[in-house]
PDB file of N, CA and C in Angstrom:
ATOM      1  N   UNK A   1      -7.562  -0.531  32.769  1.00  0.00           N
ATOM      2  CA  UNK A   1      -7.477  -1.218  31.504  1.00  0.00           C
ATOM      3  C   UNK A   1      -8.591  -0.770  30.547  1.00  0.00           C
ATOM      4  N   UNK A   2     -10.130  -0.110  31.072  1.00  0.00           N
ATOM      5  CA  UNK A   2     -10.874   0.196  29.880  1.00  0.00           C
ATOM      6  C   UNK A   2     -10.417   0.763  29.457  1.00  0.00           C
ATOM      7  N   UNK A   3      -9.463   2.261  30.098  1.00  0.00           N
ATOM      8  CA  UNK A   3      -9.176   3.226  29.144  1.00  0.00           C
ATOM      9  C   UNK A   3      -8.243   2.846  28.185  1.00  0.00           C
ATOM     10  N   UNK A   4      -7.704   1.701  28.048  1.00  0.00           N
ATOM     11  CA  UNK A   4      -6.998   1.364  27.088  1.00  0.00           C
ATOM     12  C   UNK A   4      -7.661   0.624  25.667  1.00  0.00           C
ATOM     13  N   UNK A   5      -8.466  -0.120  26.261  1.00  0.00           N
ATOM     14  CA  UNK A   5      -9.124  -0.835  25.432  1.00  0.00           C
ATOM     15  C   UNK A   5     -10.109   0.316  24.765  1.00  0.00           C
ATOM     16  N   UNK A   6     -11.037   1.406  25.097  1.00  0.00           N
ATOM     17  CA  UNK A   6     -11.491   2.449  24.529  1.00  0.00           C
ATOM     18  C   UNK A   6     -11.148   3.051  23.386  1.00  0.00           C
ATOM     19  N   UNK A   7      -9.385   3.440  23.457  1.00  0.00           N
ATOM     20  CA  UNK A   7      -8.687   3.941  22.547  1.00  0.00           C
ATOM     21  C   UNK A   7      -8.841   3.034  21.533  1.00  0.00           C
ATOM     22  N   UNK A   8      -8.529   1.272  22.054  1.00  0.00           N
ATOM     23  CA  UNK A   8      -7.880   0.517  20.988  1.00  0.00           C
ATOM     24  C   UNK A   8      -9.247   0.254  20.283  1.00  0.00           C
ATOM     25  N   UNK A   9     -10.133   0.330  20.808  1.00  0.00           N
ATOM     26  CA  UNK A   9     -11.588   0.225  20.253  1.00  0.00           C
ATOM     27  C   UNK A   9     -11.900   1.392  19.090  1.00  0.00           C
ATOM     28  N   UNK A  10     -11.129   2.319  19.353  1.00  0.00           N
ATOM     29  CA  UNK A  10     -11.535   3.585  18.412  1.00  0.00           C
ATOM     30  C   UNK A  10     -10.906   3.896  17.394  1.00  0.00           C
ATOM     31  N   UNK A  11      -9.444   3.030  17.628  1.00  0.00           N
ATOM     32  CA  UNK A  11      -8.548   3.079  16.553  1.00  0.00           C
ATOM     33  C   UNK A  11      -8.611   1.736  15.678  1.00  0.00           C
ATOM     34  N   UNK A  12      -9.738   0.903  15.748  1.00  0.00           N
ATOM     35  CA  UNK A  12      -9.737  -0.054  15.417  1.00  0.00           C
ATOM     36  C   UNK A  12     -11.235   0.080  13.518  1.00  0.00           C
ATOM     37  N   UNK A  13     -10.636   0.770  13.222  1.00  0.00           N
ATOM     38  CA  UNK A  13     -11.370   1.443  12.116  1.00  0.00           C
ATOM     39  C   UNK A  13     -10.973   2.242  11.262  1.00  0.00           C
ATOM     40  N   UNK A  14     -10.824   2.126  10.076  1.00  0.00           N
ATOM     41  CA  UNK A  14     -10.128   2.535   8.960  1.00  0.00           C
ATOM     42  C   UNK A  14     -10.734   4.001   8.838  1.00  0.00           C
ATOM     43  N   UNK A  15     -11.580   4.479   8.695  1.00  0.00           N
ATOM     44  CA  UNK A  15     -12.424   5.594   8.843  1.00  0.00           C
ATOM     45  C   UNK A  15     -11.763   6.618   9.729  1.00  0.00           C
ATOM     46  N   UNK A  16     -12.065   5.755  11.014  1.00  0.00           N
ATOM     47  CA  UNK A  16     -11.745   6.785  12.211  1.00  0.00           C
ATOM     48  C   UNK A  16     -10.256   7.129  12.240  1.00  0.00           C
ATOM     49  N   UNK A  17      -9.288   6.535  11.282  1.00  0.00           N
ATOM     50  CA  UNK A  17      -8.080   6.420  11.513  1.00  0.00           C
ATOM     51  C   UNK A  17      -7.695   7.570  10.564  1.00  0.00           C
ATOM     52  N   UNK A  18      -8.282   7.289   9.225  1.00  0.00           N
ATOM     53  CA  UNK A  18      -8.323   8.714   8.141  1.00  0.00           C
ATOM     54  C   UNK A  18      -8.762  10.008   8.906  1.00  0.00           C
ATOM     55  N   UNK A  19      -9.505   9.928  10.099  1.00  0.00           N
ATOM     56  CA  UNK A  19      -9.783  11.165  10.260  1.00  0.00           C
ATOM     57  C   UNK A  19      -8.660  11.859  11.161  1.00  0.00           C
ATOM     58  N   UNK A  20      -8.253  11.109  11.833  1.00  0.00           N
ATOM     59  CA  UNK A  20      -7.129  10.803  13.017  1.00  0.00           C
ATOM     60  C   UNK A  20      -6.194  12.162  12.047  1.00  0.00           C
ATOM     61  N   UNK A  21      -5.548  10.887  11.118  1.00  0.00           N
ATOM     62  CA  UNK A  21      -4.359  11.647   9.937  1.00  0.00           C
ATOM     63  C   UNK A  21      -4.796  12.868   9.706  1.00  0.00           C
ATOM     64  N   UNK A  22      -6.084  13.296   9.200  1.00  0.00           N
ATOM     65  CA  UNK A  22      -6.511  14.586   8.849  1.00  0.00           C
ATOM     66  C   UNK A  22      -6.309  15.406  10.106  1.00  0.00           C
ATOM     67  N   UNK A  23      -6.585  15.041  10.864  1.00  0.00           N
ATOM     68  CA  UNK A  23      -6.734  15.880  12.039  1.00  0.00           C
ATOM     69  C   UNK A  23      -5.512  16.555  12.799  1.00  0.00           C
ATOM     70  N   UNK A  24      -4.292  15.842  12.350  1.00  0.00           N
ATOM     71  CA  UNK A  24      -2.650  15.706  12.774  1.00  0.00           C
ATOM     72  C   UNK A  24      -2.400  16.850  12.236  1.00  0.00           C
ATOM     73  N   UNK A  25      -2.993  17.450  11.117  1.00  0.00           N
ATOM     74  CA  UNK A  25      -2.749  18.515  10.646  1.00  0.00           C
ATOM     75  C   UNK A  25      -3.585  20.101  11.233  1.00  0.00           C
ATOM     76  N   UNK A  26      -4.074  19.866  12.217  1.00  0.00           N
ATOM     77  CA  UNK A  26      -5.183  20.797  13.059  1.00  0.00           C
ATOM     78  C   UNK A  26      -6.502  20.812  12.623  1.00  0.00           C
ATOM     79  N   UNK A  27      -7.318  21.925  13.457  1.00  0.00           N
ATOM     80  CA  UNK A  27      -8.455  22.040  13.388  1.00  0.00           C
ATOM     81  C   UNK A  27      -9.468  21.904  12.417  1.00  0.00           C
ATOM     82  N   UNK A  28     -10.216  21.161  12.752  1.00  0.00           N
ATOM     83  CA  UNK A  28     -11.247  21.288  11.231  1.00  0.00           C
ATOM     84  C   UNK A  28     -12.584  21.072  11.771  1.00  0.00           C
ATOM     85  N   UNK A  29     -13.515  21.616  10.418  1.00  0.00           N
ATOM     86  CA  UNK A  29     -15.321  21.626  11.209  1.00  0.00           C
ATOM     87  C   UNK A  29     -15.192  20.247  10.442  1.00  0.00           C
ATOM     88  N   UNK A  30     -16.539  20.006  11.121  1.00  0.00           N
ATOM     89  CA  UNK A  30     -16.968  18.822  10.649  1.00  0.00           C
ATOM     90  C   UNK A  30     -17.367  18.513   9.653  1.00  0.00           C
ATOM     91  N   UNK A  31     -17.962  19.437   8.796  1.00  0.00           N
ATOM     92  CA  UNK A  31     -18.164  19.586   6.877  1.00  0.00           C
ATOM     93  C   UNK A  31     -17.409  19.213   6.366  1.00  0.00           C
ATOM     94  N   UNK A  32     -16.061  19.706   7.029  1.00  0.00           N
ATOM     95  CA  UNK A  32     -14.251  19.230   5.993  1.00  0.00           C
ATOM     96  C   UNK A  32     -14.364  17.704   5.904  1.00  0.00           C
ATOM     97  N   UNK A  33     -14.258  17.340   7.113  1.00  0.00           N
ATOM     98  CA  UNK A  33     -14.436  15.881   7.602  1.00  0.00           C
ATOM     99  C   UNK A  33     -15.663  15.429   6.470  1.00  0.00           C
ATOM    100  N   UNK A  34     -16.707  15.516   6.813  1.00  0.00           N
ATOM    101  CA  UNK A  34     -17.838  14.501   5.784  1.00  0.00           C
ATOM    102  C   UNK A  34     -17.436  14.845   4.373  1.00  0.00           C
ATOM    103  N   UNK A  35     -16.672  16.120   3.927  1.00  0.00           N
ATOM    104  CA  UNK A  35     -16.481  16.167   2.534  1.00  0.00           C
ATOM    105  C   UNK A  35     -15.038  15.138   2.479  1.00  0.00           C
ATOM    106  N   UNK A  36     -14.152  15.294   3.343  1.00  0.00           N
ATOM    107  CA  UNK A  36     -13.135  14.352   3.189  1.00  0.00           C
ATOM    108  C   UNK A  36     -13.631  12.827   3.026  1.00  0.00           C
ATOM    109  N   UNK A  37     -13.897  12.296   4.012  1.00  0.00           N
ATOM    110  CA  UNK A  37     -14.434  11.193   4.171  1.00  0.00           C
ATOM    111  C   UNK A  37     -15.387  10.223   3.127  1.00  0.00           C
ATOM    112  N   UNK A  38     -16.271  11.083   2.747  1.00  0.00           N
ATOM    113  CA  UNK A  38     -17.433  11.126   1.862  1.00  0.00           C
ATOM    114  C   UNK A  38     -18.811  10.083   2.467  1.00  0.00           C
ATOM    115  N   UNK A  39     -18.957  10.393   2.957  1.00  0.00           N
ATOM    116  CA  UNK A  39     -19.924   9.710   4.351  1.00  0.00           C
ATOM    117  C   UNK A  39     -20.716  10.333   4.609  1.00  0.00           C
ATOM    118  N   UNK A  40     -22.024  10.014   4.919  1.00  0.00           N
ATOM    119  CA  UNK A  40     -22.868  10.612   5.606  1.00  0.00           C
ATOM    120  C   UNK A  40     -23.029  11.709   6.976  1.00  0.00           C
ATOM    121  N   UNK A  41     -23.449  12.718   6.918  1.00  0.00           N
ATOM    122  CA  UNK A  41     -23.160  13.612   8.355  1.00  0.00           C
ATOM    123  C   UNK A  41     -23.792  12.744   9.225  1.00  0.00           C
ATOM    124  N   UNK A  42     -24.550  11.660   9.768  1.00  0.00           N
ATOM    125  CA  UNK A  42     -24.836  11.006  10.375  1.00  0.00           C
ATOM    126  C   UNK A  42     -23.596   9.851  11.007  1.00  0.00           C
ATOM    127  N   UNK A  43     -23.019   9.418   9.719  1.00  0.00           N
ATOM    128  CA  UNK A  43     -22.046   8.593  10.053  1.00  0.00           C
ATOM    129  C   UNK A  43     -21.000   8.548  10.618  1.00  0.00           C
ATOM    130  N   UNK A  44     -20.373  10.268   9.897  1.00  0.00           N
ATOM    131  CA  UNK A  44     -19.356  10.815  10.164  1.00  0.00           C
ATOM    132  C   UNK A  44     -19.540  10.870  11.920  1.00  0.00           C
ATOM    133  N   UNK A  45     -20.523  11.731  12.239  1.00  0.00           N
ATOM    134  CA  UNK A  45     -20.652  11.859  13.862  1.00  0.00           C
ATOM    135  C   UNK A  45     -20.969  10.855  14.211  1.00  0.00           C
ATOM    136  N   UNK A  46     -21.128   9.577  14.419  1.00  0.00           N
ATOM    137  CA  UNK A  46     -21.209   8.752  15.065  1.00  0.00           C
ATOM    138  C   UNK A  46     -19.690   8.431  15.370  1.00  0.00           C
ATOM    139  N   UNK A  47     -18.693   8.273  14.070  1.00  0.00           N
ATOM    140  CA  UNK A  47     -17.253   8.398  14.389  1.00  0.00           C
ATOM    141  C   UNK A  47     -16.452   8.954  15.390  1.00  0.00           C
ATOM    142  N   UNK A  48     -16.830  10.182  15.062  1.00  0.00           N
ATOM    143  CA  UNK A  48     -16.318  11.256  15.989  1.00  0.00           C
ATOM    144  C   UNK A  48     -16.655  11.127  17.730  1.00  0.00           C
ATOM    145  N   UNK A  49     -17.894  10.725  17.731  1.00  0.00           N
ATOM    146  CA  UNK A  49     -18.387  10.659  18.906  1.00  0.00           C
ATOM    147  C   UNK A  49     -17.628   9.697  19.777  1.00  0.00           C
ATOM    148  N   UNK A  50     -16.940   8.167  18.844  1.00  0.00           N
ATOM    149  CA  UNK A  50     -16.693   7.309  19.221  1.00  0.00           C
ATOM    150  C   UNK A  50     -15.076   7.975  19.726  1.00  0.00           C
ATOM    151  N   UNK A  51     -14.484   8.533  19.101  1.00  0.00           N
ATOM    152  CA  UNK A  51     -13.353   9.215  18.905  1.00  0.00           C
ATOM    153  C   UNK A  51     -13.122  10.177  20.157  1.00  0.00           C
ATOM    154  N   UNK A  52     -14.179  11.136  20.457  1.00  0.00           N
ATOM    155  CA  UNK A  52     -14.335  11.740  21.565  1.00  0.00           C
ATOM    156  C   UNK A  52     -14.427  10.892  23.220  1.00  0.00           C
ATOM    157  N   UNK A  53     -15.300   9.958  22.732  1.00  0.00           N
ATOM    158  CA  UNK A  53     -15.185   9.391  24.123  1.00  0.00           C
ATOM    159  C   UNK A  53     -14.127   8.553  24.699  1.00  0.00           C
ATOM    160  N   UNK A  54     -13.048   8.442  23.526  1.00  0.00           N
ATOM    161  CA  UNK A  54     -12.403   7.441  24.151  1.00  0.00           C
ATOM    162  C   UNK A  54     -10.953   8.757  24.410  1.00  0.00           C
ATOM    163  N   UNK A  55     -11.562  10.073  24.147  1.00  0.00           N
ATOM    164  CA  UNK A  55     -10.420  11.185  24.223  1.00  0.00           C
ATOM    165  C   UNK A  55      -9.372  11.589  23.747  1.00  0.00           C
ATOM    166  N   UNK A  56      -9.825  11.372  21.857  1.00  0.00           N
ATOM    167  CA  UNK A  56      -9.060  11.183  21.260  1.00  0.00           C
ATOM    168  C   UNK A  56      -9.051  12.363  20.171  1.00  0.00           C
ATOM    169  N   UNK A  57      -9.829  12.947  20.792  1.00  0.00           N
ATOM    170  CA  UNK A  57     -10.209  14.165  19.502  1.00  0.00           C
ATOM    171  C   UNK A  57     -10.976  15.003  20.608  1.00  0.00           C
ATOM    172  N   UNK A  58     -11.348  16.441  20.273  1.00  0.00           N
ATOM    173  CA  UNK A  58     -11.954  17.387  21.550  1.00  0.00           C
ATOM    174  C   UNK A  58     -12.770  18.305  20.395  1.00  0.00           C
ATOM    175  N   UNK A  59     -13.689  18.927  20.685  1.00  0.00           N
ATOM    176  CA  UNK A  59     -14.642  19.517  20.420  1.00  0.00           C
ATOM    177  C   UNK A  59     -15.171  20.775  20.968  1.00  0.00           C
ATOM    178  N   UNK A  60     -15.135  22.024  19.564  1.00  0.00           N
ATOM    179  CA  UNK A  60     -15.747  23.152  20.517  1.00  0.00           C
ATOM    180  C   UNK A  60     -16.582  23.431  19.151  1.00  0.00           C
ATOM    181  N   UNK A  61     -17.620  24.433  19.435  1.00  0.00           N
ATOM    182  CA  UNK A  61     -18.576  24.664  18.694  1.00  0.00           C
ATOM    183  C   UNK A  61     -19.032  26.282  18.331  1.00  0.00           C
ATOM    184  N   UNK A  62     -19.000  26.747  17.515  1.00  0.00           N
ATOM    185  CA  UNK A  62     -18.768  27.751  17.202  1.00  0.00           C
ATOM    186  C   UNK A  62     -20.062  28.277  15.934  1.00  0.00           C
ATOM    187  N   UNK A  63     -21.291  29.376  16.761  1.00  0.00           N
ATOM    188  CA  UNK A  63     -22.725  29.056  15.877  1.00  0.00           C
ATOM    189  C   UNK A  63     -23.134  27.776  15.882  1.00  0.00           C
ATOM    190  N   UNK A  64     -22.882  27.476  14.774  1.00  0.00           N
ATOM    191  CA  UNK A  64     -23.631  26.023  14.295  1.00  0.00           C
ATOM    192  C   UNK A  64     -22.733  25.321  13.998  1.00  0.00           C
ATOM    193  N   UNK A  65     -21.806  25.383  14.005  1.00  0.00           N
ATOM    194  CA  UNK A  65     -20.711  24.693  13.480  1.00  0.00           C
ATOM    195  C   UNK A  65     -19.916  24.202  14.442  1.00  0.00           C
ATOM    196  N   UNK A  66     -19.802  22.777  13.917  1.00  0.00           N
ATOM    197  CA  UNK A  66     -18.515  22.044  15.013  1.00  0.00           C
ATOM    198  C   UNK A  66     -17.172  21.780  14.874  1.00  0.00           C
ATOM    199  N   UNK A  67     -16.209  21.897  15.099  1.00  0.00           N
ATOM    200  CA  UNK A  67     -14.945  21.941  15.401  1.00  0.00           C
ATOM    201  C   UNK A  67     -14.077  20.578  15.726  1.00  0.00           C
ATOM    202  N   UNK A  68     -13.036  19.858  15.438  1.00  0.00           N
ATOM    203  CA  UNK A  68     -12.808  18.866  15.991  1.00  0.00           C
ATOM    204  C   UNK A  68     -11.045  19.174  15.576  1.00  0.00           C
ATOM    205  N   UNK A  69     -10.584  18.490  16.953  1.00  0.00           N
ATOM    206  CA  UNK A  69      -8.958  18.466  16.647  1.00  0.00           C
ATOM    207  C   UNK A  69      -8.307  17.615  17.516  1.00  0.00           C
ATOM    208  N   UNK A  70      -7.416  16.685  17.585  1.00  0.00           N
ATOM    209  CA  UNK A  70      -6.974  15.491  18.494  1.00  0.00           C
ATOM    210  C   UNK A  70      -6.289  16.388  19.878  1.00  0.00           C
ATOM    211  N   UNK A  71      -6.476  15.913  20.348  1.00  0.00           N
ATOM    212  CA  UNK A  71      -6.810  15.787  22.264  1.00  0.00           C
ATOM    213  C   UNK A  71      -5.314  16.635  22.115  1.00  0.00           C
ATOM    214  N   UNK A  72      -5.694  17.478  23.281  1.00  0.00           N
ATOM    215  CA  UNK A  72      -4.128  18.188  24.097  1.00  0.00           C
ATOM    216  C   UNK A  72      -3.621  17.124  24.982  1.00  0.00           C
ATOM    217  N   UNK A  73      -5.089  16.310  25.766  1.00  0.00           N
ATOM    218  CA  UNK A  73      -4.456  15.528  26.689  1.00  0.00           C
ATOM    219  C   UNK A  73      -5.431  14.214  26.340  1.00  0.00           C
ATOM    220  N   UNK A  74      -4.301  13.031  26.762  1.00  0.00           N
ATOM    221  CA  UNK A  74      -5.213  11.824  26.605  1.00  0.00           C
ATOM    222  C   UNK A  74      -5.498  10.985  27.942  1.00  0.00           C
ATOM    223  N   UNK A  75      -6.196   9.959  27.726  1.00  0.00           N
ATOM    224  CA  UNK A  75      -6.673   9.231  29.037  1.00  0.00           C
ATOM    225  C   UNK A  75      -5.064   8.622  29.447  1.00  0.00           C
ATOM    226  N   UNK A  76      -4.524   7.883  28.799  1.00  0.00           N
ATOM    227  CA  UNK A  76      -3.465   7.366  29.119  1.00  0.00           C
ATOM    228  C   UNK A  76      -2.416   7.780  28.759  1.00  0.00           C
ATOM    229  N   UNK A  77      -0.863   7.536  29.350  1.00  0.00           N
ATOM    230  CA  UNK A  77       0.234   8.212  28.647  1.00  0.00           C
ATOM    231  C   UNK A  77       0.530   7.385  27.345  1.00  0.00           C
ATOM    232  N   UNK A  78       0.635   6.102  27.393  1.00  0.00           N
ATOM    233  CA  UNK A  78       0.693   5.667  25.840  1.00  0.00           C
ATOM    234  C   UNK A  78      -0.488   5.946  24.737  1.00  0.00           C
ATOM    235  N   UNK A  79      -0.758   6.714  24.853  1.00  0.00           N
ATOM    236  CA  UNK A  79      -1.734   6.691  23.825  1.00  0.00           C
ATOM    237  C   UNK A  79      -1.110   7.907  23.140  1.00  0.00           C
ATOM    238  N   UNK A  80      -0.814   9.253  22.995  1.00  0.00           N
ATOM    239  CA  UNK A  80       0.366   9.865  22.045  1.00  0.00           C
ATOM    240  C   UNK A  80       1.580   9.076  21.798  1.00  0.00           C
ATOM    241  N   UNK A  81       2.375   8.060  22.271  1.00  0.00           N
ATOM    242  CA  UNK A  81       2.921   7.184  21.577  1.00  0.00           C
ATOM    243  C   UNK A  81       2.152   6.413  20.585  1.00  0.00           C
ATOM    244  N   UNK A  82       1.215   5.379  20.677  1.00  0.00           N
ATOM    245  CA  UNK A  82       0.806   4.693  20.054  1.00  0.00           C
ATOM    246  C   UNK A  82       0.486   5.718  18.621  1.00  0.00           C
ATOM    247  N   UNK A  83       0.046   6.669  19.058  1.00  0.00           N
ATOM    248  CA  UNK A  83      -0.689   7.317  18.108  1.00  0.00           C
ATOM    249  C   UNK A  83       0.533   8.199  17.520  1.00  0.00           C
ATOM    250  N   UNK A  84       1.670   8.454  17.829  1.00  0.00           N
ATOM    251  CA  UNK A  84       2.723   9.220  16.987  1.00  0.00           C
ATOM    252  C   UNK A  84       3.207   8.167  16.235  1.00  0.00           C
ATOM    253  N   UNK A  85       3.517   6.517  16.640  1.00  0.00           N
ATOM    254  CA  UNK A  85       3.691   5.412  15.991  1.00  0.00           C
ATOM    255  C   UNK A  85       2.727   4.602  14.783  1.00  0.00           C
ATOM    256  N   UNK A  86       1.708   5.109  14.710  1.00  0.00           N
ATOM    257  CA  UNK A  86       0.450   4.806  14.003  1.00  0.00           C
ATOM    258  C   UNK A  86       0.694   5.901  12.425  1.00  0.00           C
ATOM    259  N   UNK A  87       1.164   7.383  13.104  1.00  0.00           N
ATOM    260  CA  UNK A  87       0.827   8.413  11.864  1.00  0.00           C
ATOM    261  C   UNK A  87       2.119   8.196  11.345  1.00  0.00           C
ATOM    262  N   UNK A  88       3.644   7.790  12.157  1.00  0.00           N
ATOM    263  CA  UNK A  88       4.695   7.649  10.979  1.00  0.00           C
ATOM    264  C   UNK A  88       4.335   6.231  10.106  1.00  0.00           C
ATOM    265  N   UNK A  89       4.159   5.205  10.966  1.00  0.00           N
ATOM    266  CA  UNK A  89       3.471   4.530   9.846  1.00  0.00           C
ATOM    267  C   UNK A  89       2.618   4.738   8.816  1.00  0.00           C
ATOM    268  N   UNK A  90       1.809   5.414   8.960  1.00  0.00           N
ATOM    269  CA  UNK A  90       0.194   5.679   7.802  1.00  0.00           C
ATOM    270  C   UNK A  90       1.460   6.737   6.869  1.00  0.00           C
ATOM    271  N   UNK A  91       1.958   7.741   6.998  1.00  0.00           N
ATOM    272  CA  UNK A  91       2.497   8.703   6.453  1.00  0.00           C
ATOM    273  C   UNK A  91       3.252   8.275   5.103  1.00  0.00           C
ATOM    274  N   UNK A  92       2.694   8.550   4.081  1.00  0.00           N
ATOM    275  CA  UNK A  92       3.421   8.072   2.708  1.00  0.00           C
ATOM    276  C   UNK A  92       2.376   7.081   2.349  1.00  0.00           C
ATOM    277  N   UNK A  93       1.324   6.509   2.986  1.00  0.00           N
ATOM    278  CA  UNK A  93       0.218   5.597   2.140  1.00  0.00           C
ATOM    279  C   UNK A  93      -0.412   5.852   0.881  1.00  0.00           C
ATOM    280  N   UNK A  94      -0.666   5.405   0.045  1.00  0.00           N
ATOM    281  CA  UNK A  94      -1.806   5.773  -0.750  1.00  0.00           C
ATOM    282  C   UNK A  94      -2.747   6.496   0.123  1.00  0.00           C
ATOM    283  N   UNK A  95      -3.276   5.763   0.579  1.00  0.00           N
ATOM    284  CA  UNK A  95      -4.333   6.303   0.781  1.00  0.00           C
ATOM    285  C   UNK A  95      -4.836   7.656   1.920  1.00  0.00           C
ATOM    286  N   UNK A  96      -3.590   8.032   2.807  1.00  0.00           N
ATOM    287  CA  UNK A  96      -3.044   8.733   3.317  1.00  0.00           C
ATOM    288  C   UNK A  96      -2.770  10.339   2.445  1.00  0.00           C
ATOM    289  N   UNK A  97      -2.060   9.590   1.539  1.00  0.00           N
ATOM    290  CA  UNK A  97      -1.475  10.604   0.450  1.00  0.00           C
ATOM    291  C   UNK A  97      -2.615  11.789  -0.580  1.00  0.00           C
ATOM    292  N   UNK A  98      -3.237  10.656  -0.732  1.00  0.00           N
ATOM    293  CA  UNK A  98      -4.808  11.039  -1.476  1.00  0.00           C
ATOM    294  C   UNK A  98      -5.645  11.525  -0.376  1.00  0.00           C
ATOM    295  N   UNK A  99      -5.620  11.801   0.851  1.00  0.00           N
ATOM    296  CA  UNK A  99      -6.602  12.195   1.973  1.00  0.00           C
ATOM    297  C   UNK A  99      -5.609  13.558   1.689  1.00  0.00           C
ATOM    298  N   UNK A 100      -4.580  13.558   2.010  1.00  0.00           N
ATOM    299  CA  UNK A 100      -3.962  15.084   2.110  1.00  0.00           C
ATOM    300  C   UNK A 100      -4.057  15.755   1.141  1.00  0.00           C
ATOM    301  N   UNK A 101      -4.137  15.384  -0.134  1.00  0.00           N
ATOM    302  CA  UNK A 101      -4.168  16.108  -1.271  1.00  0.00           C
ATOM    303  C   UNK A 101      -6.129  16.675  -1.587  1.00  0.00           C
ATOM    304  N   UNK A 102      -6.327  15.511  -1.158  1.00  0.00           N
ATOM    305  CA  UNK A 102      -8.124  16.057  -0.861  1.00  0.00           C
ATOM    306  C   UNK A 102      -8.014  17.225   0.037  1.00  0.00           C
ATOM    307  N   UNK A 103      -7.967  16.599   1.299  1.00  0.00           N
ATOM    308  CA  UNK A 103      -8.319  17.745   2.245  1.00  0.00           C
ATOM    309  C   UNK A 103      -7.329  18.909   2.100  1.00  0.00           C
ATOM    310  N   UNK A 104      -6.653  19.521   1.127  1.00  0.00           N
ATOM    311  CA  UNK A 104      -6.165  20.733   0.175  1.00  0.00           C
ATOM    312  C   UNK A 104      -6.452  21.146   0.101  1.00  0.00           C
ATOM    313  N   UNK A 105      -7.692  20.346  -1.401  1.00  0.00           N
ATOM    314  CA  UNK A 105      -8.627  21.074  -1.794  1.00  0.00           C
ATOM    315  C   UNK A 105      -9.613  21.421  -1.155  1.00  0.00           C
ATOM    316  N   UNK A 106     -10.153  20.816   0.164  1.00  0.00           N
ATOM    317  CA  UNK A 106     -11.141  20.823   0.656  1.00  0.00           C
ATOM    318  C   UNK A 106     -11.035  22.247   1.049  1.00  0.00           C
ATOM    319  N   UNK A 107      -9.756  22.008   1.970  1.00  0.00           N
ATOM    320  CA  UNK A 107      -9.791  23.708   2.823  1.00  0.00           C
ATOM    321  C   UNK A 107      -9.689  24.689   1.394  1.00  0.00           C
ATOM    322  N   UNK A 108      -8.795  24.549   0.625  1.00  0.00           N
ATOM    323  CA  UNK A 108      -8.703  25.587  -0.327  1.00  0.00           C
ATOM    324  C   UNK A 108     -10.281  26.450  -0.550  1.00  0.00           C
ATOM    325  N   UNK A 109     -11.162  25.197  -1.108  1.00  0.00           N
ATOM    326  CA  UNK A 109     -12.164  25.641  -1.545  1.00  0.00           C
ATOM    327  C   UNK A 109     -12.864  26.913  -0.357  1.00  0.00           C
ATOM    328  N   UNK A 110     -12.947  26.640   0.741  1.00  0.00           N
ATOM    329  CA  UNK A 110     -13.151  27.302   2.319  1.00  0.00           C
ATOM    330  C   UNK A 110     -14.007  26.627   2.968  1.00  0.00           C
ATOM    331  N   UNK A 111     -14.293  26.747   4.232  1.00  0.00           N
ATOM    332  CA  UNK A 111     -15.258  26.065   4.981  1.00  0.00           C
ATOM    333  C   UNK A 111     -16.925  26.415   4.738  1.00  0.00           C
ATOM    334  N   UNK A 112     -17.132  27.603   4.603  1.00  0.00           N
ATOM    335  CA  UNK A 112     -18.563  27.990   3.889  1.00  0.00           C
ATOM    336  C   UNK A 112     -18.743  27.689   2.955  1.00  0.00           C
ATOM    337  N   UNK A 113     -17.875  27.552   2.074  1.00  0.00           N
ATOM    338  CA  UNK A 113     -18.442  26.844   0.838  1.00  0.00           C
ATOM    339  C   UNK A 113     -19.150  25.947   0.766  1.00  0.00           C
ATOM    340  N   UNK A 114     -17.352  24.382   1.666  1.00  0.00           N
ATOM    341  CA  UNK A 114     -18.287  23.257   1.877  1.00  0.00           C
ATOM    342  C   UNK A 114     -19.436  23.211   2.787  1.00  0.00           C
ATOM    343  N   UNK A 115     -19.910  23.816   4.034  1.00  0.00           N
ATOM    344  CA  UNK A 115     -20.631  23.745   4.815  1.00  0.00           C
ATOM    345  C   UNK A 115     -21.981  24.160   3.861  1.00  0.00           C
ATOM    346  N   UNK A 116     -22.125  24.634   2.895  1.00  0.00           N
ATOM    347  CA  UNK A 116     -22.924  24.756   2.373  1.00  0.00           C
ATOM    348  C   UNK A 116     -23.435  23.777   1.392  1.00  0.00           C
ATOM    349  N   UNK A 117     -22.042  23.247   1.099  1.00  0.00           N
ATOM    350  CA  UNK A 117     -22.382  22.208   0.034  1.00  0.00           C
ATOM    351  C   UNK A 117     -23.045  21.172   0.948  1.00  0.00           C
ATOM    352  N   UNK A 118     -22.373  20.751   1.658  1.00  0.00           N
ATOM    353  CA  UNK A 118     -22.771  19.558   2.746  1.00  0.00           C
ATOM    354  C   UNK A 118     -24.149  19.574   3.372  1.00  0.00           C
ATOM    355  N   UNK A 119     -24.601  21.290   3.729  1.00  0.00           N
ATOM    356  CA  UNK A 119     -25.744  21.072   4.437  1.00  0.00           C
ATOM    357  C   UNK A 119     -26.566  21.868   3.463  1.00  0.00           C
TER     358      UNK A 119
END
């Protein structure tokens, strides 16, 4: 049962849930993320971290730069249900809508850019 409650603990945050959506769309460093988000790089990774442990997002690192993209595999089998049931819901939100059209521009602009802007 923790591993359930973990997830529901991680999805229990508006934040972590925007990143979720962003992430449905693949890989991204973590710059994309704090420029999406607009949050602190402190904050942002505390998210993520929370996100990771409950195995909901995976992490590789590349130089200096970190990487994040939702799990190949999860702790439990409902949890890609819950979570394919979560993004057709969110899908068409405001605020959903305005994250995708950001993170556009975000990538458009490129990742060195923002990584530069950010750090």
């Amino acid at each position: 049962m923790q591993d359930q409650l973990d997830v529901l603990k991680a999805l229990a945050d508006e934040t972590r849930l925007r990143a979720l959506c962003a992430l449905r769309g693949g890989e991204l460093c973590v710059c994309q993320l704090i420029a999406l988000l607009e949050l602190a790089p402190s904050t942002v990774s505390k998210h993520l971290s929370i996100m990771r442990a409950a195995r909901l997002v995976e992490s590789r690192k590349d130089g200096r730069w970190m990487y994040y993209r939702l799990s190949r595999e999860f702790r439990t089998p409902s949890t890609r249900k819950l979570l394919a049931l979560m993004f057709e819901d969110f899908e068409g939100t405001a605020r959903i809508v305005e994250d995708q059209k950001q993170l556009k521009a975000i990538c458009k602009e490129g990742m060195d850019s923002v990584c530069r802007r950010i750090f």
